[in-house]
N, C-alpha and C. Protein backbone atom coordinates (compact mmCIF):
# COMPACT_ATOMS: atom_id res chain seq x y z
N UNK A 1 -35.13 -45.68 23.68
CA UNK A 1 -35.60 -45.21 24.99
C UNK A 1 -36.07 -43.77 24.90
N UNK A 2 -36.94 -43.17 25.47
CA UNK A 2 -37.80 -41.92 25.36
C UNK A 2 -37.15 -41.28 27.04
N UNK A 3 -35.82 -40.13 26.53
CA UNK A 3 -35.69 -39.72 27.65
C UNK A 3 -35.85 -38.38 27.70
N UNK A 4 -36.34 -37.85 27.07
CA UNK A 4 -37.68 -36.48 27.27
C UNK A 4 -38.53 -36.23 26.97
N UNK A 5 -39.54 -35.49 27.32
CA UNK A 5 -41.02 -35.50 26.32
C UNK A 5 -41.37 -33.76 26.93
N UNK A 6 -41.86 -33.22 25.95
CA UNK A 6 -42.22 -32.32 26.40
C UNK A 6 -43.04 -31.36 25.13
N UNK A 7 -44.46 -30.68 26.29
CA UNK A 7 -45.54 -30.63 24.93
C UNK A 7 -46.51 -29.81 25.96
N UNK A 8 -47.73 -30.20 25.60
CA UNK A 8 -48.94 -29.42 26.51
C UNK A 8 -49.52 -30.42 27.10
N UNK A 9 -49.38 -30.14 28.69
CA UNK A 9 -50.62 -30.81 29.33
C UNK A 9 -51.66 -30.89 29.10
N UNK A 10 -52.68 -31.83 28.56
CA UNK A 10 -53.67 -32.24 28.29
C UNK A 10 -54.93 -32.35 29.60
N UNK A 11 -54.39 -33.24 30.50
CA UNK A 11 -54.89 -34.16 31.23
C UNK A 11 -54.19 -34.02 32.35
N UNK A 12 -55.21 -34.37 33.87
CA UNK A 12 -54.18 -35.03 35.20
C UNK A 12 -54.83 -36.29 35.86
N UNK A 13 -54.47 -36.47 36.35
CA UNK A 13 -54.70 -37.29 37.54
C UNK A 13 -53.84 -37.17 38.82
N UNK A 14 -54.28 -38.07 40.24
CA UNK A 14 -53.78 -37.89 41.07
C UNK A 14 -52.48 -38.47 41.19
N UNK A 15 -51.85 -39.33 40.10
CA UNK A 15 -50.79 -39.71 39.99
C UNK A 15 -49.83 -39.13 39.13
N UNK A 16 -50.49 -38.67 37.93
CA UNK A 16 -50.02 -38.54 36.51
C UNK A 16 -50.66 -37.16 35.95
N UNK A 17 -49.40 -37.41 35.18
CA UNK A 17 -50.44 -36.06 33.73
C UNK A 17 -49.98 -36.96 32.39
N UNK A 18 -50.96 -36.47 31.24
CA UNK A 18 -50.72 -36.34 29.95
C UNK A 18 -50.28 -35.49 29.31
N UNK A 19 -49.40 -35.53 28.36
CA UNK A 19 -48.76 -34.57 27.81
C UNK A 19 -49.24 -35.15 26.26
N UNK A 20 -49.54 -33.77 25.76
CA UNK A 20 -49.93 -34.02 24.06
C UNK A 20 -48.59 -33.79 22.67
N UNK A 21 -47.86 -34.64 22.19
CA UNK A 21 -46.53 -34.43 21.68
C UNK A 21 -47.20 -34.87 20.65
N UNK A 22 -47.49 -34.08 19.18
CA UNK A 22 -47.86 -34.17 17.80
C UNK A 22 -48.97 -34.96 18.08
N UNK A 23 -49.99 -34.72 18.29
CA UNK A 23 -51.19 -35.74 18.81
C UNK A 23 -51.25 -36.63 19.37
N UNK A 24 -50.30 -37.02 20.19
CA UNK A 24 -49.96 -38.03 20.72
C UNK A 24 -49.70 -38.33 22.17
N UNK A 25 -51.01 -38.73 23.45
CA UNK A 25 -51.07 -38.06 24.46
C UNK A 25 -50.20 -39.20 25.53
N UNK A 26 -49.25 -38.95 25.91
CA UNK A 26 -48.24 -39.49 27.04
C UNK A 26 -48.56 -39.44 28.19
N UNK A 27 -48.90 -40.58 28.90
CA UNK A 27 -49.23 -40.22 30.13
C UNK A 27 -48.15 -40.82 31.08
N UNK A 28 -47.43 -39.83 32.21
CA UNK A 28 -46.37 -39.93 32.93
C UNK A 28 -46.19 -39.84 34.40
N UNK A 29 -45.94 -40.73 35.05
CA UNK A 29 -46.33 -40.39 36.45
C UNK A 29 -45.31 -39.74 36.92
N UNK A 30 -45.51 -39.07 38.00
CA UNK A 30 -44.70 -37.91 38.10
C UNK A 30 -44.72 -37.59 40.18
N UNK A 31 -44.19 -37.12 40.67
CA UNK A 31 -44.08 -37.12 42.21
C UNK A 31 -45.69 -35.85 42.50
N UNK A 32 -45.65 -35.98 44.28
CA UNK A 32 -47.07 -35.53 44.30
C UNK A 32 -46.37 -34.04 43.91
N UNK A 33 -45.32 -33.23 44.13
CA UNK A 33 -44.74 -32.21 44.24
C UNK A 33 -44.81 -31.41 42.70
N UNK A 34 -44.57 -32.20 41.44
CA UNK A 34 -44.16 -32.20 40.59
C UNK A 34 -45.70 -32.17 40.35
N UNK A 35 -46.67 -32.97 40.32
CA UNK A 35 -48.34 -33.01 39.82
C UNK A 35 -49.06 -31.56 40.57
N UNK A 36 -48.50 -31.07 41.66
CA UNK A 36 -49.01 -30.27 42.56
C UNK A 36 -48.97 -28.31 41.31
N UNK A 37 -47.90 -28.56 40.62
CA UNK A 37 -47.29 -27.22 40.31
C UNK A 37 -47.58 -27.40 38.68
N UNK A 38 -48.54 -28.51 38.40
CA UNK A 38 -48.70 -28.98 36.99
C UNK A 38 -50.48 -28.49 36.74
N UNK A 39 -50.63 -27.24 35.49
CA UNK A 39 -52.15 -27.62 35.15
C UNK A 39 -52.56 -27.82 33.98
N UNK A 40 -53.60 -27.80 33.35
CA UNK A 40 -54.21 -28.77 32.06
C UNK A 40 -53.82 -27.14 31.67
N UNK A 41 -53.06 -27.62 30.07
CA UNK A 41 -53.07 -26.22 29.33
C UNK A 41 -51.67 -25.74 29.08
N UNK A 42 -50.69 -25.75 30.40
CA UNK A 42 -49.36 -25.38 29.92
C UNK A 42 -48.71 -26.26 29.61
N UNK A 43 -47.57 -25.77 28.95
CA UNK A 43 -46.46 -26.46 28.29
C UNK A 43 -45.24 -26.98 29.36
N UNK A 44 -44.78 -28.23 29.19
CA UNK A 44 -43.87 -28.72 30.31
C UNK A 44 -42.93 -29.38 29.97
N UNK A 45 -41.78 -29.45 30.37
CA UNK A 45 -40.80 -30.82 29.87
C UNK A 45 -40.61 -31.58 31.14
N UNK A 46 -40.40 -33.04 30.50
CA UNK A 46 -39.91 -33.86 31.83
C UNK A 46 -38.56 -34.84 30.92
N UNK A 47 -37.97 -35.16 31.80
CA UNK A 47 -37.01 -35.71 31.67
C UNK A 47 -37.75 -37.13 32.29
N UNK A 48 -37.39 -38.16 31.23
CA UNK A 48 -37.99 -39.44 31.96
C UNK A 48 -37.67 -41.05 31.61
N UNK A 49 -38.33 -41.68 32.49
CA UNK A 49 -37.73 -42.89 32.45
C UNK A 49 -38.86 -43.68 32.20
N UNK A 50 -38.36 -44.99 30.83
CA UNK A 50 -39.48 -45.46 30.57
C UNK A 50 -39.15 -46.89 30.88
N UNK A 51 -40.12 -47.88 31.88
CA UNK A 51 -40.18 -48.94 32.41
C UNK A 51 -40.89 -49.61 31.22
N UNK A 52 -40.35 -50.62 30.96
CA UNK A 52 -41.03 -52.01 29.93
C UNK A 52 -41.43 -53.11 30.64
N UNK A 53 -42.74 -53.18 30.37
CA UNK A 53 -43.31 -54.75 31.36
C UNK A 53 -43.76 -55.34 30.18
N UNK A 54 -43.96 -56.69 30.53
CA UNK A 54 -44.80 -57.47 29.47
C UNK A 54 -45.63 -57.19 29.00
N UNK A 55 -46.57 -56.61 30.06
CA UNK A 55 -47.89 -56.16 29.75
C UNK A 55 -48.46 -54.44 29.24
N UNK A 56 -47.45 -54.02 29.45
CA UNK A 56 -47.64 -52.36 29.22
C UNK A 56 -45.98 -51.42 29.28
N UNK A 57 -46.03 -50.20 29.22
CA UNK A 57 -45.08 -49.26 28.73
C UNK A 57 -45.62 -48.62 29.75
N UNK A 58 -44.64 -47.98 30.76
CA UNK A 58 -45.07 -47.30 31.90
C UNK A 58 -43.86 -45.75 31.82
N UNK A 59 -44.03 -44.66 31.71
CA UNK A 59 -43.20 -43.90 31.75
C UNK A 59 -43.06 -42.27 33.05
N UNK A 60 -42.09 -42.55 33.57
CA UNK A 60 -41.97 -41.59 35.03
C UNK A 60 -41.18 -40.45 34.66
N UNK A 61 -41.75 -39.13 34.95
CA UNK A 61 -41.18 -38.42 34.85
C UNK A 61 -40.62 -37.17 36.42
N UNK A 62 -39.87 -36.42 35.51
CA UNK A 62 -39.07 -35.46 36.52
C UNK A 62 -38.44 -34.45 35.85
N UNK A 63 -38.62 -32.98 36.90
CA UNK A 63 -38.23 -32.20 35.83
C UNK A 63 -36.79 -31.55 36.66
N UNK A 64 -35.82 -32.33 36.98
CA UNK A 64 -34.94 -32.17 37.63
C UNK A 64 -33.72 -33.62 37.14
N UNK A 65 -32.54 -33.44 36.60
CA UNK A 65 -32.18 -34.41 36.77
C UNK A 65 -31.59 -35.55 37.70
N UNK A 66 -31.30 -34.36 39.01
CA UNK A 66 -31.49 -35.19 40.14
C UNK A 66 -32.05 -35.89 40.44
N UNK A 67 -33.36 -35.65 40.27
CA UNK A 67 -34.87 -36.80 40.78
C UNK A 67 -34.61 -37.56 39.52
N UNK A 68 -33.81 -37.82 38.84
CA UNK A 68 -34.10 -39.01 37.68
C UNK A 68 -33.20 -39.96 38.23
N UNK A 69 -31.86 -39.25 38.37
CA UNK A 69 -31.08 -39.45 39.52
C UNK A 69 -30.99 -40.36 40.32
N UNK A 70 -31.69 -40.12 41.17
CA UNK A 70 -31.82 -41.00 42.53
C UNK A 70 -32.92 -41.98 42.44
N UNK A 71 -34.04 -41.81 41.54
CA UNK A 71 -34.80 -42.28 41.17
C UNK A 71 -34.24 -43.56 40.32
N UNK A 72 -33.76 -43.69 39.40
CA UNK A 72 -32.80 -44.66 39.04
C UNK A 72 -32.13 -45.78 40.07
N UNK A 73 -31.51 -44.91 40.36
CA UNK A 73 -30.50 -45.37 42.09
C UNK A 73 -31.33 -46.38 42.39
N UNK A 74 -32.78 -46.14 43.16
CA UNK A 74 -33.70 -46.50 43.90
C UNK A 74 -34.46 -47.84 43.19
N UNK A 75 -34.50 -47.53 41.61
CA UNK A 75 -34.92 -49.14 41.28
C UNK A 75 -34.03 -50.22 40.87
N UNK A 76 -32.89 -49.86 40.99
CA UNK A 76 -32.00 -50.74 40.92
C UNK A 76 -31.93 -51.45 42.11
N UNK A 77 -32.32 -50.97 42.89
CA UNK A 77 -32.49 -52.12 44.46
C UNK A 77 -33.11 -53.03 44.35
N UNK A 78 -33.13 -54.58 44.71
CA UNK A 78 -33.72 -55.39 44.67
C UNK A 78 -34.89 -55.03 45.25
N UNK A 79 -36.29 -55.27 45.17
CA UNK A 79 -37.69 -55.18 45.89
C UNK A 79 -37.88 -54.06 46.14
N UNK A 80 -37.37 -52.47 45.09
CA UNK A 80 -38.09 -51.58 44.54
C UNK A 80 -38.22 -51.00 43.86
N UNK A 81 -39.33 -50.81 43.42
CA UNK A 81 -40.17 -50.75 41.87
C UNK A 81 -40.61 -49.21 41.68
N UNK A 82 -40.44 -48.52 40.25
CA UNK A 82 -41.04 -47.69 40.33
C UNK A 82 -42.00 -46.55 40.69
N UNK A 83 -43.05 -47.45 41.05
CA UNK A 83 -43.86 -46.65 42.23
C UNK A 83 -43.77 -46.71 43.48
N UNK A 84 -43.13 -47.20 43.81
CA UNK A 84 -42.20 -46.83 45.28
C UNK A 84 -41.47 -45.96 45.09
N UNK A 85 -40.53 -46.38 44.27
CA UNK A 85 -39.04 -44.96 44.01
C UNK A 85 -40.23 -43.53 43.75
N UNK A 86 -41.15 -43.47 43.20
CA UNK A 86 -41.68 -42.57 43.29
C UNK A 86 -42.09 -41.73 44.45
N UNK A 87 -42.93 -43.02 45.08
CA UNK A 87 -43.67 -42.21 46.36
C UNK A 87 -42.43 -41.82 47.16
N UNK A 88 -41.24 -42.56 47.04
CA UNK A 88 -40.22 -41.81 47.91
C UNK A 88 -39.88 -40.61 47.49
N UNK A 89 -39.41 -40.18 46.48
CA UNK A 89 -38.99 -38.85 45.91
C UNK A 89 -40.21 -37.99 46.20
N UNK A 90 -41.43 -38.22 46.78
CA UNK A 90 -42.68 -37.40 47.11
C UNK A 90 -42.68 -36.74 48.29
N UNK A 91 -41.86 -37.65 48.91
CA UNK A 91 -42.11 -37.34 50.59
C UNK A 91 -41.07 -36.02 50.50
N UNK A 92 -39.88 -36.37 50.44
CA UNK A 92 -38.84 -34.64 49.97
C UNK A 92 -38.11 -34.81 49.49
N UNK A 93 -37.40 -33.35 49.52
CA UNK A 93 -36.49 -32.82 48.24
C UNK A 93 -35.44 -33.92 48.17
N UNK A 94 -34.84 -33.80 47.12
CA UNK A 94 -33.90 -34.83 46.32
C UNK A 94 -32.60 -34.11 47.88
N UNK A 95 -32.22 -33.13 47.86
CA UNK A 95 -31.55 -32.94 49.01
C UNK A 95 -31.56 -33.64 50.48
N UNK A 96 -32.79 -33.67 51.00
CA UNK A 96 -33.05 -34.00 51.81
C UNK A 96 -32.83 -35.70 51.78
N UNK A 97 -33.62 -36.45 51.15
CA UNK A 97 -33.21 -37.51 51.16
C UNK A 97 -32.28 -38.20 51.25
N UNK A 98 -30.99 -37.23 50.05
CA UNK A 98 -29.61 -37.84 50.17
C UNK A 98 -29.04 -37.52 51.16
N UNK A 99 -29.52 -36.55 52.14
CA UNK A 99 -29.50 -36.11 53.53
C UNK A 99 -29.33 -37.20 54.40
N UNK A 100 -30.65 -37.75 54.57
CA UNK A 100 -31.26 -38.66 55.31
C UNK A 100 -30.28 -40.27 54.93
N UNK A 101 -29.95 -40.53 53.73
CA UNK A 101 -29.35 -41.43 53.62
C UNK A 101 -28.33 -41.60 53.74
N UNK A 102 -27.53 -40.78 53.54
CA UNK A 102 -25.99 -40.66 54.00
C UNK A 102 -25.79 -40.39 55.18
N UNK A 103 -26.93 -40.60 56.29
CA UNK A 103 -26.64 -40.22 57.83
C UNK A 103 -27.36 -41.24 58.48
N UNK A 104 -27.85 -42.42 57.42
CA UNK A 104 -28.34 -43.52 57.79
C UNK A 104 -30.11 -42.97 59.00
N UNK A 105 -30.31 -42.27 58.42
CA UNK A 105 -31.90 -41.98 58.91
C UNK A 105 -32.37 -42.70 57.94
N UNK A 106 -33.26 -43.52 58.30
CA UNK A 106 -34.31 -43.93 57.70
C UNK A 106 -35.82 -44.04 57.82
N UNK A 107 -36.00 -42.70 58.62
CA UNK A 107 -37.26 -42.26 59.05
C UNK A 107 -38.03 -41.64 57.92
N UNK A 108 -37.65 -41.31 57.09
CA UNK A 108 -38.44 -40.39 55.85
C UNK A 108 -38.30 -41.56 54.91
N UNK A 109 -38.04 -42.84 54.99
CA UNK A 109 -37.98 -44.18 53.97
C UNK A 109 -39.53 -44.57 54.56
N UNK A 110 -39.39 -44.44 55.52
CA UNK A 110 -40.62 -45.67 56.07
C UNK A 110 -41.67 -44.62 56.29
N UNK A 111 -42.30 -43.11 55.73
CA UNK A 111 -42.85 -43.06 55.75
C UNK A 111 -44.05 -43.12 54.13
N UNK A 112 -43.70 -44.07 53.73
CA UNK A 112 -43.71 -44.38 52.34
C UNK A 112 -44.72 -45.98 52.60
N UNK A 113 -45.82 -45.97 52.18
CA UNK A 113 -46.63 -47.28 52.66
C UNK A 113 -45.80 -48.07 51.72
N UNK A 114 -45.83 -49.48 52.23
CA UNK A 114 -45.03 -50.21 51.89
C UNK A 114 -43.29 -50.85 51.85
N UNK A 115 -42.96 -49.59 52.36
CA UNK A 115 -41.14 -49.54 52.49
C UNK A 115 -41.43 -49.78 54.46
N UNK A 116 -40.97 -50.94 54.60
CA UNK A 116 -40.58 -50.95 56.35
C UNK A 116 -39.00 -50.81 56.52
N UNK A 117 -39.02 -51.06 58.15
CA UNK A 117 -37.80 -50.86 58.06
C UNK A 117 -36.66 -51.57 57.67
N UNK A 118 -36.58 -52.74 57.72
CA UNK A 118 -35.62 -53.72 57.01
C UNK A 118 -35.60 -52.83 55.31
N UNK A 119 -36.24 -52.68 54.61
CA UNK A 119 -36.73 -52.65 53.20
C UNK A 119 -35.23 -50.97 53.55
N UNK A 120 -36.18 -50.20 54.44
CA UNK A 120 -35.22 -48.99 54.43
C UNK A 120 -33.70 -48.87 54.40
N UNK A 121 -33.54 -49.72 55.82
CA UNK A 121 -32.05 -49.76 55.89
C UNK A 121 -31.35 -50.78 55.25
N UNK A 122 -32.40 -51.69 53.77
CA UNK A 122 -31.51 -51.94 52.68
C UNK A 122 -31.16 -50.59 51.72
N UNK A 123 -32.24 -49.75 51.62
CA UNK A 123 -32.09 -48.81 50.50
C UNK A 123 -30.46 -47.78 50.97
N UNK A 124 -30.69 -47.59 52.61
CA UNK A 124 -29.70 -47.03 52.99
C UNK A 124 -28.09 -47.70 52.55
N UNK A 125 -28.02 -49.03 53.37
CA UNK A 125 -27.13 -49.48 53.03
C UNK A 125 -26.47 -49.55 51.42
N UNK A 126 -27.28 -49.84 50.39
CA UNK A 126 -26.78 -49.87 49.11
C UNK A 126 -26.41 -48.34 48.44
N UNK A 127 -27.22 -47.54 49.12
CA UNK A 127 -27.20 -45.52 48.11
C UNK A 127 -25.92 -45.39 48.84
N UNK A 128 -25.55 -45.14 50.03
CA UNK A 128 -24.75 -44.65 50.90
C UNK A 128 -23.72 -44.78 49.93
N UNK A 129 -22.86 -45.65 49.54
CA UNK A 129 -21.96 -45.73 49.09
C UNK A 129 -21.76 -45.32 47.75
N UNK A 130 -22.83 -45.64 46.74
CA UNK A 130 -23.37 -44.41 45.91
C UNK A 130 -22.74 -43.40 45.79
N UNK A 131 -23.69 -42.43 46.72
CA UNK A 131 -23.87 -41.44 46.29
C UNK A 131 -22.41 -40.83 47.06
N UNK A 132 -21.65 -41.70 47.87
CA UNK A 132 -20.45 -41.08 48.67
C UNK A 132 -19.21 -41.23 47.26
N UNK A 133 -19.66 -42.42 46.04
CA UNK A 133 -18.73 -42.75 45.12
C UNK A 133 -18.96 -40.99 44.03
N UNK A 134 -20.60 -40.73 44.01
CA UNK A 134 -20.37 -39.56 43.21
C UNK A 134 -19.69 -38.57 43.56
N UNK A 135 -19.74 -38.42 44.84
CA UNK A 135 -19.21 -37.29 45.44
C UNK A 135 -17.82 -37.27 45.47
N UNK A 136 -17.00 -38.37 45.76
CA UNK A 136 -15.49 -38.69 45.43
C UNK A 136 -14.94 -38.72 43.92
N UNK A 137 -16.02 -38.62 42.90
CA UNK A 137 -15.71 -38.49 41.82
C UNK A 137 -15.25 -36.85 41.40
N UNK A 138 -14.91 -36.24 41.99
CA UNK A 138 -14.40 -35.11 41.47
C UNK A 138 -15.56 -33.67 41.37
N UNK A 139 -16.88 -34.26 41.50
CA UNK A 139 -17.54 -33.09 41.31
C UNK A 139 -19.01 -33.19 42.57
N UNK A 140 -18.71 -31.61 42.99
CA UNK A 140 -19.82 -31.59 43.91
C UNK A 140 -20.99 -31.87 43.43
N UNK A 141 -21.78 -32.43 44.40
CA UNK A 141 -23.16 -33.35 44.29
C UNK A 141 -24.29 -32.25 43.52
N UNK A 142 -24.24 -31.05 44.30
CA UNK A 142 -25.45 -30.18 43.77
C UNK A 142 -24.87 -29.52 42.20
N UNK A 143 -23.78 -28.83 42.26
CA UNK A 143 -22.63 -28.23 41.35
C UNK A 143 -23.48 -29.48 39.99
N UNK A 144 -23.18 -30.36 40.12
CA UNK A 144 -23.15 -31.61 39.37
C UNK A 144 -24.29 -31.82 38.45
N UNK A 145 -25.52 -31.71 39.47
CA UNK A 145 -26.75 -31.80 38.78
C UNK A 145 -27.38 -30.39 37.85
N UNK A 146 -26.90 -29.31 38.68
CA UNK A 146 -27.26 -28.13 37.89
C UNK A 146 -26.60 -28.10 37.03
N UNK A 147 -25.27 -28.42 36.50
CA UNK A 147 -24.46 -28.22 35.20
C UNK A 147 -25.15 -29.52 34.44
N UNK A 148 -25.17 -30.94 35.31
CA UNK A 148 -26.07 -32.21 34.16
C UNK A 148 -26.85 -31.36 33.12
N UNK A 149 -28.32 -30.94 34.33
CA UNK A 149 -29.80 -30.28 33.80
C UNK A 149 -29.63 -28.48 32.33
N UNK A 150 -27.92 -28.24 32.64
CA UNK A 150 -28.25 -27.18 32.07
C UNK A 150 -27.22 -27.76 30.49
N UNK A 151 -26.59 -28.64 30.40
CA UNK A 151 -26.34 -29.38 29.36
C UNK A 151 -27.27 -29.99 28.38
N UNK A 152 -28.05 -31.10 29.32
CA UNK A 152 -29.59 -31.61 28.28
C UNK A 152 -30.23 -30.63 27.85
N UNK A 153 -30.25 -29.19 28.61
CA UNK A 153 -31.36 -28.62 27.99
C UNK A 153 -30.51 -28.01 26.81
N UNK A 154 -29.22 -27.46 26.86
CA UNK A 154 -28.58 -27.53 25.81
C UNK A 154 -28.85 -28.56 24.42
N UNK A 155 -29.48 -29.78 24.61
CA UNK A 155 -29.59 -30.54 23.64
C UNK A 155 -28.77 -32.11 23.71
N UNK A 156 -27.71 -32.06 24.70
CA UNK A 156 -27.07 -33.20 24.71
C UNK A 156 -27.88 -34.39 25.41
N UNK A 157 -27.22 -35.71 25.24
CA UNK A 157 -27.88 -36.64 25.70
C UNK A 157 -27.43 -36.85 27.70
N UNK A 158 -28.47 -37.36 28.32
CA UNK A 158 -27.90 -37.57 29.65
C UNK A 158 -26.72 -38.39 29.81
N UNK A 159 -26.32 -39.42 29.10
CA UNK A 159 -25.13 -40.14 28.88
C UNK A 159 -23.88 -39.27 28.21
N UNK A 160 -24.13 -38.79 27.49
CA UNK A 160 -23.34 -37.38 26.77
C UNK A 160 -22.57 -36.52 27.86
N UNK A 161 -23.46 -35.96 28.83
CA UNK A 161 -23.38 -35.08 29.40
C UNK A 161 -22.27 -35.38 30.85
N UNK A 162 -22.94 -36.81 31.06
CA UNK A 162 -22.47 -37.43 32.45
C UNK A 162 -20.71 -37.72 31.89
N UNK A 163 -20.77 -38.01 30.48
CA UNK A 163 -19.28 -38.70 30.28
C UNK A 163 -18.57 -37.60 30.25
N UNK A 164 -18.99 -36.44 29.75
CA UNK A 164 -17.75 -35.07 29.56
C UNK A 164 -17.68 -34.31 31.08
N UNK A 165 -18.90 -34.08 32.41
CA UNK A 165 -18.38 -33.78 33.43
C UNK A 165 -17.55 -34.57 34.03
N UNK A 166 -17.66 -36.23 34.11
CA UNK A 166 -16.62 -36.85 34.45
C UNK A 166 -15.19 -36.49 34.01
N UNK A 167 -15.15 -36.02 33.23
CA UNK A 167 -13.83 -35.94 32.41
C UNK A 167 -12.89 -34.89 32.77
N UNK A 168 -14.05 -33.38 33.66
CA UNK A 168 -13.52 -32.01 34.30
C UNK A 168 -12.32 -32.45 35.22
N UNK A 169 -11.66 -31.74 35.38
CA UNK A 169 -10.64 -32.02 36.93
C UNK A 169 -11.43 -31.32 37.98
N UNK A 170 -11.17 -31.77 39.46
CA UNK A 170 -11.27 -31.32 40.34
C UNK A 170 -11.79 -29.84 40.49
N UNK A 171 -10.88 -29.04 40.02
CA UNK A 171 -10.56 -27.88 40.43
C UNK A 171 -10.65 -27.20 38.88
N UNK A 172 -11.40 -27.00 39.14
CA UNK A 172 -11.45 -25.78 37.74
C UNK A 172 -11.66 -24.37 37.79
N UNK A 173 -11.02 -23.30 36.92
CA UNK A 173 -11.60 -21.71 36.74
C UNK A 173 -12.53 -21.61 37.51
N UNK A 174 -13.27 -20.59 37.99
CA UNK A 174 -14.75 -20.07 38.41
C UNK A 174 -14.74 -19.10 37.05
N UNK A 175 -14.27 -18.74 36.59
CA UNK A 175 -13.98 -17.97 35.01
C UNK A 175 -15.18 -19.10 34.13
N UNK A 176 -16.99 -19.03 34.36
CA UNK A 176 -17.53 -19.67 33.64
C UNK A 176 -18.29 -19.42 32.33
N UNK A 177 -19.27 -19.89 32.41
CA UNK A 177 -20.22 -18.81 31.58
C UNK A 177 -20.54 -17.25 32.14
N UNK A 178 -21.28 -16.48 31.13
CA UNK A 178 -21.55 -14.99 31.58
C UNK A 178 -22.58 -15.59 32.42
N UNK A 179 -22.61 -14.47 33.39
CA UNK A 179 -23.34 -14.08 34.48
C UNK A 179 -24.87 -14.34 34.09
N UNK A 180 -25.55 -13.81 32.63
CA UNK A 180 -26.91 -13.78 32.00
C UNK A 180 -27.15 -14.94 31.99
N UNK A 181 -26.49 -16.06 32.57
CA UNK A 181 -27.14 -17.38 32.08
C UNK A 181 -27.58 -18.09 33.37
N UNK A 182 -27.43 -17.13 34.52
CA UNK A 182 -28.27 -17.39 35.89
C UNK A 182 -27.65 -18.72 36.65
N UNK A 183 -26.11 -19.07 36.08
CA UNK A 183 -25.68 -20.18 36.70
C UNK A 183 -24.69 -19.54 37.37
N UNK A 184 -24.31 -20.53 38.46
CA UNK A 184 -23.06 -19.99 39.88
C UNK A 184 -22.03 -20.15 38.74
N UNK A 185 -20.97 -19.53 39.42
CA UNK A 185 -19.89 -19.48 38.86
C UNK A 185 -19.25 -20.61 38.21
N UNK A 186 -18.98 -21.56 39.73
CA UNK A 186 -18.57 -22.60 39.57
C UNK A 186 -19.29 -23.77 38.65
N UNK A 187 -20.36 -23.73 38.91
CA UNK A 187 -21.42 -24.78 37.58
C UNK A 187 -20.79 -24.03 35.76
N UNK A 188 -21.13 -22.94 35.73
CA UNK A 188 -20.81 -22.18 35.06
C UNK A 188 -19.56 -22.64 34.18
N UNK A 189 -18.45 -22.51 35.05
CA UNK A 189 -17.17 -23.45 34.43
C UNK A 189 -17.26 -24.81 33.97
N UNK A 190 -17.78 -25.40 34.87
CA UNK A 190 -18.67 -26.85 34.35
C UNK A 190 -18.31 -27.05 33.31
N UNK A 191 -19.76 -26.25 32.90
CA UNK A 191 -20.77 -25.94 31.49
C UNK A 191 -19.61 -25.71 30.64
N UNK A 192 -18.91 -24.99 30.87
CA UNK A 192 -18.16 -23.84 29.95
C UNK A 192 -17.10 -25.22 29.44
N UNK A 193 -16.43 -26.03 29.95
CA UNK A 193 -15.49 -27.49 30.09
C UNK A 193 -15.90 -28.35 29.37
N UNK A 194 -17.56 -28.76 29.97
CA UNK A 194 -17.77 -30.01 29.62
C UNK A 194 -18.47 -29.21 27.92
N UNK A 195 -18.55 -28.55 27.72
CA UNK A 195 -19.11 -27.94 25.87
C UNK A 195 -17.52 -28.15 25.10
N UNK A 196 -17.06 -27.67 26.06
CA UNK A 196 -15.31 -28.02 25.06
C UNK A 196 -15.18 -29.63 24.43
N UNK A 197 -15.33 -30.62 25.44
CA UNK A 197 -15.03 -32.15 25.77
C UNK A 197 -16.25 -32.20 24.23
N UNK A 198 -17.21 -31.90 24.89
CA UNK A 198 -18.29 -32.63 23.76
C UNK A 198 -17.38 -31.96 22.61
N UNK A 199 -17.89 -30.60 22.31
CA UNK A 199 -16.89 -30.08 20.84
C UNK A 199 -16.27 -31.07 20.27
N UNK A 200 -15.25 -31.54 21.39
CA UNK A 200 -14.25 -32.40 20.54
C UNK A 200 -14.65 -33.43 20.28
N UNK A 201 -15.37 -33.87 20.92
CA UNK A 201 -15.47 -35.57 20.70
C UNK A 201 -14.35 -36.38 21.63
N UNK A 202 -13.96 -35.92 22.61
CA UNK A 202 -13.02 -36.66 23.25
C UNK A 202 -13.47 -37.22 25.12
């Protein structure tokens, strides 16, 4: 599975960009937000997910692991598919959404062509509990993703990463990383925990 890529934009489109990795040009669809702040020439990483069809290799990216996140979440639902989970993560922030879904709004679902409302208040009904299970897991929702995103870029795998924050207690130090590394305190300790867990191998 190809779960990062990252190289020089080549190419866009109104869906997608190409990315050039050893001559080798990747093309990744990506939210309108994410294509909006993207131009031919710089260097980018995405974190991404690659769909296998019979007929082709389709690969989505995000440069947040949240939006891989929920994005995930979202095609695991029966009757939606990648480019839906996309156009949803387009409309807003990964915050907002889990906003909207955990308060059973499903007004920012249906403004997504193709998602009505039945379709919505399935997506609601199935995340809700979700994302209420991550949150009962011991680590705050945002806390969570900024320590995920600052692990991979460390080098670990997203599965790597997810098994050693699970592993933190509740309540840990704010005693984290130094201050120079631009993370809150509390993520900080995270980081500082879940590098121990990996270390060991445990």
């Amino acid at each position: 599975m190809i779960a990062q890529i990252e190289g020089k934009i080549i190419s866009l489109d109104g869906r997608s960009v190409v990315v050039n990795v050893g001559g080798i040009g990747y093309r990744i669809f990506v939210t309108t937000e994410t294509r909006g702040k993207t131009k031919e020439g710089i260097n980018a990483r995405f974190l991404t997910h690659l769909r296998v069809r019979e007929d082709a290799l389709e690969l989505f990216g995000f440069e947040k692991s949240s939006e891989l996140e929920l994005f995930e979440m979202l095609i695991s639902i029966s009757g939606i598919g990648p480019r839906s989970a996309i156009s949803i993560l387009s409309i807003a922030s990964v915050e907002t959404l889990k906003k909207a879904i955990g308060s059973g709004d499903t007004g920012y679902l249906t403004k997504v062509s193709g998602i009505g409302r039945k379709t919505a208040e399935k997506i609601v009904l199935e995340l809700k509990e979700k994302l209420l299970a991550f949150e009962d897991g011991g680590i705050e929702l945002r806390g969570a993703s900024d320590a995920l995103e600052a692990l991979i870029s460390l080098g670990y795998s997203q599965s790597e990463a997810r098994m050693a924050l699970k592993k933190i207690p509740e309540k840990i130090s704010e005693t984290g990383l130094p201050a120079q590394t631009g993370l809150p305190a509390q993520t900080g300790a995270r980081v500082k925990e879940a590098l121990k867990i990996l270390a060991n191998g445990s």
